[in-house]
C-alpha atoms as a PDB file:
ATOM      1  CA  UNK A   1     -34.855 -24.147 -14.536  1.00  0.00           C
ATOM      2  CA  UNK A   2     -35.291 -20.834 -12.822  1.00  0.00           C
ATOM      3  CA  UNK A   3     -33.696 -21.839  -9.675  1.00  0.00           C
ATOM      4  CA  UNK A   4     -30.502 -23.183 -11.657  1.00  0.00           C
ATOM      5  CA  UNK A   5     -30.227 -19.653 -13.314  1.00  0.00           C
ATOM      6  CA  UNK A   6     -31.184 -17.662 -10.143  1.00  0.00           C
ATOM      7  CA  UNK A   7     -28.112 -20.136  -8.801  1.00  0.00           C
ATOM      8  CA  UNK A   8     -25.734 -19.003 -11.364  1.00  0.00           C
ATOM      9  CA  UNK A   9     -26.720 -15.161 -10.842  1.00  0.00           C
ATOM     10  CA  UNK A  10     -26.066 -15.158  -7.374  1.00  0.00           C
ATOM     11  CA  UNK A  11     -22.725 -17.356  -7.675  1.00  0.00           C
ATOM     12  CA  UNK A  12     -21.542 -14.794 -10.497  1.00  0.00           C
ATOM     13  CA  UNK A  13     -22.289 -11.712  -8.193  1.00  0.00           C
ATOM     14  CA  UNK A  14     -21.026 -13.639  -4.940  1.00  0.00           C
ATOM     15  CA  UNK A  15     -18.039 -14.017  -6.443  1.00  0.00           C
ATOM     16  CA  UNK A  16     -17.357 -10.613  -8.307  1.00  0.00           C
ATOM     17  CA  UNK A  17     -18.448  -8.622  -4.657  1.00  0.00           C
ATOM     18  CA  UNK A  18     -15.866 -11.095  -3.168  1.00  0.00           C
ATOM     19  CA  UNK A  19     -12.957  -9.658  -5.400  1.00  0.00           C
ATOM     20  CA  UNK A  20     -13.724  -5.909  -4.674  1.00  0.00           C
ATOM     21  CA  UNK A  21     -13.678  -6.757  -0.459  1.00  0.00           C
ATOM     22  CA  UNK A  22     -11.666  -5.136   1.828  1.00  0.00           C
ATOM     23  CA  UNK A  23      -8.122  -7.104   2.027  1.00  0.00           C
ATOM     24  CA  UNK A  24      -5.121  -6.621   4.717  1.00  0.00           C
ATOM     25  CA  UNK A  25      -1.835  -6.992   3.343  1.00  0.00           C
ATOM     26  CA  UNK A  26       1.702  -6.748   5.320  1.00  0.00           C
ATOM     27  CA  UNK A  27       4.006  -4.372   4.254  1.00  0.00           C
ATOM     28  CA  UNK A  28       5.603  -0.718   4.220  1.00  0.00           C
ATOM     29  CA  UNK A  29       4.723   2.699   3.347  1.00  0.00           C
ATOM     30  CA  UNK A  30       7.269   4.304   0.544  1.00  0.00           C
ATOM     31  CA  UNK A  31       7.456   6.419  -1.941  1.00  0.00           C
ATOM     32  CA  UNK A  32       7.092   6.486  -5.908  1.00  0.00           C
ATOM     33  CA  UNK A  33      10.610   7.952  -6.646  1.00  0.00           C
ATOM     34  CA  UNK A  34      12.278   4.951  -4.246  1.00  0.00           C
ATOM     35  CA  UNK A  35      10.075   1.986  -4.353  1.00  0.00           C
ATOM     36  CA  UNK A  36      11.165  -0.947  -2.327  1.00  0.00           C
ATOM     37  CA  UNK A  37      14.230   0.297  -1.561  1.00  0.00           C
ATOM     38  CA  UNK A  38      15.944   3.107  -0.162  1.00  0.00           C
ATOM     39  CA  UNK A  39      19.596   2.434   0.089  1.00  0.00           C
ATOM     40  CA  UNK A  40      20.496   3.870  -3.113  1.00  0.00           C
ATOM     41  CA  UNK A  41      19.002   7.437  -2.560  1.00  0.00           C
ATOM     42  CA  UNK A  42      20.871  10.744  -0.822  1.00  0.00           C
ATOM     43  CA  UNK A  43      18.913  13.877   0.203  1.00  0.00           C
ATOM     44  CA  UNK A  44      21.179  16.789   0.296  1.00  0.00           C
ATOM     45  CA  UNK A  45      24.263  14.367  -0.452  1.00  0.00           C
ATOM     46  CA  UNK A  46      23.415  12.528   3.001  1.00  0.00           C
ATOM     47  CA  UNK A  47      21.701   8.968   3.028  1.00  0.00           C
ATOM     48  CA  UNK A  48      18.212   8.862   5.084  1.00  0.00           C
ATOM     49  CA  UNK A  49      16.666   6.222   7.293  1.00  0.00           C
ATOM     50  CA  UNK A  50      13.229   5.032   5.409  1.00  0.00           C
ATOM     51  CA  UNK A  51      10.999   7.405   7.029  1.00  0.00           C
ATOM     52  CA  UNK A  52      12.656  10.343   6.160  1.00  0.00           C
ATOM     53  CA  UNK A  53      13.509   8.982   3.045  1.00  0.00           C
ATOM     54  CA  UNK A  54      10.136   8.638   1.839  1.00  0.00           C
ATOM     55  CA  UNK A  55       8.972  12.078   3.424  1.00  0.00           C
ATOM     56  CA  UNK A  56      11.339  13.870   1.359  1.00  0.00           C
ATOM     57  CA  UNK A  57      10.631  12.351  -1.593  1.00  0.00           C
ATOM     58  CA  UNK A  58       6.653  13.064  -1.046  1.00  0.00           C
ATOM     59  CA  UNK A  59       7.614  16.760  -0.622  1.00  0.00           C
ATOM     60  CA  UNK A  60       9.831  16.569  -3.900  1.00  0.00           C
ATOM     61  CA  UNK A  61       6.778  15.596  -5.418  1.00  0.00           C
ATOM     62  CA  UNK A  62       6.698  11.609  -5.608  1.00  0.00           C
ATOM     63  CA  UNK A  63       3.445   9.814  -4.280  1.00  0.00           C
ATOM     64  CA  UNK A  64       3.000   7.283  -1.793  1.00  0.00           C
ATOM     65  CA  UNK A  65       3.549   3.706  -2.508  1.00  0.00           C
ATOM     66  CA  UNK A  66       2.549   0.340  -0.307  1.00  0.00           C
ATOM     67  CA  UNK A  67       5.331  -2.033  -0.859  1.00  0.00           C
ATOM     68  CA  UNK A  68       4.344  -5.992   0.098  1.00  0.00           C
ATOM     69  CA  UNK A  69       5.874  -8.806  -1.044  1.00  0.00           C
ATOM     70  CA  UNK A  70       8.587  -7.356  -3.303  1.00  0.00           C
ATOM     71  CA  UNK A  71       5.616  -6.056  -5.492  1.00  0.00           C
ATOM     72  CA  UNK A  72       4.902  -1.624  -5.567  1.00  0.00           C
ATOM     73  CA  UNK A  73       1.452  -0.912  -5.836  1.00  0.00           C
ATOM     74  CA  UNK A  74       0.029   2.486  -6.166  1.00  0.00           C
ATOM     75  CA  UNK A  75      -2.259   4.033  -3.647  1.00  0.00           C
ATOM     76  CA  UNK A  76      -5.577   5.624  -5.155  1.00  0.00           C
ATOM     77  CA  UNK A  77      -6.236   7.997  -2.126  1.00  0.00           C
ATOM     78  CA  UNK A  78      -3.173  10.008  -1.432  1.00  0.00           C
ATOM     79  CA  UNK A  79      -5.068  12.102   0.892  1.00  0.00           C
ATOM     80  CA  UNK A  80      -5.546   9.354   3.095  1.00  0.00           C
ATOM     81  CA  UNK A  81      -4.327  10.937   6.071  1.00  0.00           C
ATOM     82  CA  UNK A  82      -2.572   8.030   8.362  1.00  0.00           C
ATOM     83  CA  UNK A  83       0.112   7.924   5.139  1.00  0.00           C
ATOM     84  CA  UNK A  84       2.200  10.729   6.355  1.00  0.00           C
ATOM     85  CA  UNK A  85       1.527   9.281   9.521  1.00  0.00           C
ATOM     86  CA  UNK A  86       3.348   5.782   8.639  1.00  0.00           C
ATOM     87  CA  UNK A  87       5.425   6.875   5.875  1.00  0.00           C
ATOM     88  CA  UNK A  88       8.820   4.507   5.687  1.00  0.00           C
ATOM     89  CA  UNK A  89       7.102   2.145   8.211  1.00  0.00           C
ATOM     90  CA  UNK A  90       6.364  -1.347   7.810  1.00  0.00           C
ATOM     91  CA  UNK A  91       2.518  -1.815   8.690  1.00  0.00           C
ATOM     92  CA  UNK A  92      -0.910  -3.630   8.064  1.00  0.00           C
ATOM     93  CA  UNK A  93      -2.670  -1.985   5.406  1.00  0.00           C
ATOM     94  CA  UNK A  94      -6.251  -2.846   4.650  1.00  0.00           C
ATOM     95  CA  UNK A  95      -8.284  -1.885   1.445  1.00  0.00           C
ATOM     96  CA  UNK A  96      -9.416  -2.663  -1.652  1.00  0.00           C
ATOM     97  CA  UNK A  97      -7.402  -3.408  -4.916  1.00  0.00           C
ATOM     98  CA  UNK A  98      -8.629  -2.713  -8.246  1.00  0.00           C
ATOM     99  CA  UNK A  99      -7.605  -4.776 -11.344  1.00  0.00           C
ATOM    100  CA  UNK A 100      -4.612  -2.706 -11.709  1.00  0.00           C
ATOM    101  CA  UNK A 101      -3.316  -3.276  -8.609  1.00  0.00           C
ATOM    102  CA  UNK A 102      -3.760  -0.033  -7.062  1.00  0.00           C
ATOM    103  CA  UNK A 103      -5.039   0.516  -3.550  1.00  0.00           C
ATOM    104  CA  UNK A 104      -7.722   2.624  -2.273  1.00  0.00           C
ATOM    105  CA  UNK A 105      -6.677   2.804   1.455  1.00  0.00           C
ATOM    106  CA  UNK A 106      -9.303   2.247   4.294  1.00  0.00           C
ATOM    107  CA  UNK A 107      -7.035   1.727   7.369  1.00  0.00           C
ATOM    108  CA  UNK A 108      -3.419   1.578   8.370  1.00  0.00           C
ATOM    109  CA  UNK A 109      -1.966   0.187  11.576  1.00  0.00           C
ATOM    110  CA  UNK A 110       1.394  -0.614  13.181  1.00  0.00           C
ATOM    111  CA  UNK A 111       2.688  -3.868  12.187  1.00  0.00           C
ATOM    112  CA  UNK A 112       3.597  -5.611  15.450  1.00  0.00           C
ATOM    113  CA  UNK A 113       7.150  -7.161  15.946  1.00  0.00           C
ATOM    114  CA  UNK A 114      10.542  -5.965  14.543  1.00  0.00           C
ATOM    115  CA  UNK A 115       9.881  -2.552  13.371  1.00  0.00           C
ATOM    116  CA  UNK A 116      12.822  -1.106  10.526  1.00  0.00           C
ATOM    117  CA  UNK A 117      12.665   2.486   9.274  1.00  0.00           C
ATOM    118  CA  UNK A 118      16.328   2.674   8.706  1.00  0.00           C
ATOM    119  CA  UNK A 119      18.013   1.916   4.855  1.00  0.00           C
ATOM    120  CA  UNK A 120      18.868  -1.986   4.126  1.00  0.00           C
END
């Protein structure tokens, strides 16, 4: 009997430490105000390649976004400092997402191939 229930205990913790691991997804850095796409905004009356795009909507006061999938999640660590770094490119973004699907970033790199930072 005890060795069924110390079975289920450690099958019901396995599994919830499982869905708070770390996680790489494929995607792109924007911004709150655009989301996962660009083309429609103008800066100043010009239209902006993603990058700069998503940098000028950060200083207007929007907050960074990880686009993946067609789906916007928000990203819990804004001070995460390889954000500015990447903004408007597409990347590999590992972290952890919480039940709301929000983000807490732990690393960002490069996605290799075809890299776009210019509007669709």
């Amino acid at each position: 009997m005890k060795i069924i229930l110390y079975s289920t205990v450690f099958a019901l913790l396995t599994a919830f430490s499982l869905s708070a691991a770390e996680q790489t997804w494929a995607g792109k850095i924007s911004d709150s105000m655009c989301g996962a796409s660009h083309t429609k905004m103008e800066h100043a009356g010009k239209k902006l390649n993603d990058r700069d795009c998503t940098q000028a909507c950060i200083k207007a006061g929007a907050k960074y976004v990880f686009v993946t999938k067609g789906q916007v999640h928000e990203i819990n660590n804004q001070e995460f400092a390889a954000l500015a770094d990447h903004a408007g490119h597409a990347v590999k973004l590992t972290g952890e997402m919480d039940k709301d699907g929000k983000i807490t970033v732990t690393k960002i790199e490069m996605s290799k191939g075809k890299q776009t930072t210019s509007s669709e």
